[in-house]
Protein backbone atom coordinates (compact mmCIF):
# COMPACT_ATOMS: atom_id res chain seq x y z
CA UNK A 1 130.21 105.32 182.92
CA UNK A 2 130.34 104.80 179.02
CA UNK A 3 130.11 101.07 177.73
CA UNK A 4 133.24 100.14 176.20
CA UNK A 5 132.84 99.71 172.37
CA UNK A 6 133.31 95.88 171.53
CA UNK A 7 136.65 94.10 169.86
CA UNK A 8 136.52 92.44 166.36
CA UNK A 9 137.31 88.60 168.30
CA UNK A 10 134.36 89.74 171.11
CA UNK A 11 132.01 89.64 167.63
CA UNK A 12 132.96 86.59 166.25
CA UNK A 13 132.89 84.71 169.19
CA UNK A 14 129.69 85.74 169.87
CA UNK A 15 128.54 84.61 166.30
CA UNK A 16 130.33 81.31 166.79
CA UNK A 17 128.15 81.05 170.06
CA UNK A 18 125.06 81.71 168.49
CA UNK A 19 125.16 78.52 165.68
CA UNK A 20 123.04 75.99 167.17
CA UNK A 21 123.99 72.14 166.81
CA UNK A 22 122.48 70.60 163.69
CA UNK A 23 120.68 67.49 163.52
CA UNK A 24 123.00 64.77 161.36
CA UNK A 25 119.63 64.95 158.82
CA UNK A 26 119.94 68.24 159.21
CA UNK A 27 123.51 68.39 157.90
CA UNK A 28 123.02 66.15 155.50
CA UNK A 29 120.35 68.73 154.10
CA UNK A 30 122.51 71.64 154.07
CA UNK A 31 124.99 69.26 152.14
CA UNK A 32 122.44 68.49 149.49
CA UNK A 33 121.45 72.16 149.27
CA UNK A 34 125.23 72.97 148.71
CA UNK A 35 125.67 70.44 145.89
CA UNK A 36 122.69 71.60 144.22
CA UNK A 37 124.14 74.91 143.80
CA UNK A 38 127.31 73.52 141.70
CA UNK A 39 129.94 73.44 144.54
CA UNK A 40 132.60 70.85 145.04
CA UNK A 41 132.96 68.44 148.26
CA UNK A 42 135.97 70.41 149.10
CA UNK A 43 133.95 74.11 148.56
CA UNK A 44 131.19 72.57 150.36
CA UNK A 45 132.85 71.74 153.00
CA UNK A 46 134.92 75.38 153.10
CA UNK A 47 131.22 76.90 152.99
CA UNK A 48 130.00 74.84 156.02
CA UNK A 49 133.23 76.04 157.74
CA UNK A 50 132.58 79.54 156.99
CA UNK A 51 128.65 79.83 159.00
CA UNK A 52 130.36 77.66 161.55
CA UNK A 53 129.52 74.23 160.93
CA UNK A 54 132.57 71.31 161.42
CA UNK A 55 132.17 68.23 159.36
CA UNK A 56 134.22 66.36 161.64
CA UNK A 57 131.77 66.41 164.30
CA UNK A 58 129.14 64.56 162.20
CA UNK A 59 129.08 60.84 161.21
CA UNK A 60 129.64 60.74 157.55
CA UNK A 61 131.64 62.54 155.09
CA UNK A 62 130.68 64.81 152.28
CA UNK A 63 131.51 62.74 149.83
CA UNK A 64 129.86 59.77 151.28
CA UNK A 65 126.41 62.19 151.72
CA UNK A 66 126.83 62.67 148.31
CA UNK A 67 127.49 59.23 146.94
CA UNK A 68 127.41 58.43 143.42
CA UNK A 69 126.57 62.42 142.65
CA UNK A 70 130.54 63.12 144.07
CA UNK A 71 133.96 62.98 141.56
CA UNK A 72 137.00 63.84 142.48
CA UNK A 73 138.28 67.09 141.08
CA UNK A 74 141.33 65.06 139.88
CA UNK A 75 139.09 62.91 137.71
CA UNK A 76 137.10 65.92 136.35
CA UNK A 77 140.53 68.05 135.87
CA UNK A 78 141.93 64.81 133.39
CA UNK A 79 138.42 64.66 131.84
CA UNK A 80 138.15 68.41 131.24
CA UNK A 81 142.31 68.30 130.19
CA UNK A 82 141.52 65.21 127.64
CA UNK A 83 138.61 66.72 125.82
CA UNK A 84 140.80 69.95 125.06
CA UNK A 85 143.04 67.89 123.29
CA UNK A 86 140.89 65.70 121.47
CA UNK A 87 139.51 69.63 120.05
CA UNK A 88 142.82 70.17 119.40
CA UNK A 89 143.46 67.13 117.43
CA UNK A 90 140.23 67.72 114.83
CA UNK A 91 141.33 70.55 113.77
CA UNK A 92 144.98 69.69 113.58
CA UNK A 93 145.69 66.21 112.29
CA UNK A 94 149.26 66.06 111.99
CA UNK A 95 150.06 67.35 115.39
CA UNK A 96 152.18 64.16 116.68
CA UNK A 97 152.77 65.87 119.94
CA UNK A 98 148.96 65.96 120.61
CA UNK A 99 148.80 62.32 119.50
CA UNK A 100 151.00 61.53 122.03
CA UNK A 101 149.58 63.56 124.76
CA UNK A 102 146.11 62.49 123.84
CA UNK A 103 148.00 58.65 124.61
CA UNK A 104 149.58 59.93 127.77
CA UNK A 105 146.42 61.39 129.78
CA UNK A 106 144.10 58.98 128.58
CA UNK A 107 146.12 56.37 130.03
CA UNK A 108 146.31 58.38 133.54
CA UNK A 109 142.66 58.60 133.52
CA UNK A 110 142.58 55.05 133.29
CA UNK A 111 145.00 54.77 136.01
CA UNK A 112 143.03 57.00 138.70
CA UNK A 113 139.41 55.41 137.18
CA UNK A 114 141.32 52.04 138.65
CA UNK A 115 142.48 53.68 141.70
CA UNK A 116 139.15 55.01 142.46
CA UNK A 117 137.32 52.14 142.00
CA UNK A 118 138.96 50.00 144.24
């Protein structure tokens, strides 16, 4: 009697079976590895998710693996957003709506430097 060909969700829970349990130092490796190769918290942690590995069933966060290496995206997002304007600003002087947007998110990243700090 012919074997019956397998079903795409027969193949990925075999995969799923296959990951072994990591170490916590073992995690905490990968981690590293991730954020040496540019990625976020959040796209490490979607990366992890993807060869089968769930944060939650290890002690510390990414973020808190990562300690003083880890920003929020917000933070870099206002930083990245505050810079363009400044550019904007030396080359056009008179641009009072830049003034006051330079004001405006300068101020916010005050606000969420405060935030984040507590």
């Amino acid at each position: 009697m012919p074997k019956k060909a397998k079903t795409e969700n027969e193949d990925k829970s075999e995969e799923t079976k296959k990951t072994e349990k990591l170490s916590q130092e073992e995690f905490e490796k990968k981690v590293i590895q991730l954020s040496e190769k540019g990625l976020t918290a959040e796209k490490i942690g979607e990366a992890l998710k993807k060869q089968g590995i769930h944060t939650k069933e290890f002690n510390k966060k990414i973020s808190q693996i990562l300690g003083s290496k880890y920003s929020t995206p917000d933070l870099e997002n206002i930083k990245v957003k505050l810079s363009k304007i400044e550019e904007h600003l030396k080359k056009n002087h008179g641009d009072k709506k830049a003034k006051r947007e330079k004001e405006r998110v300068s101020a916010q990243l005050k606000r969420l430097k405060e935030y984040l700090n507590r």
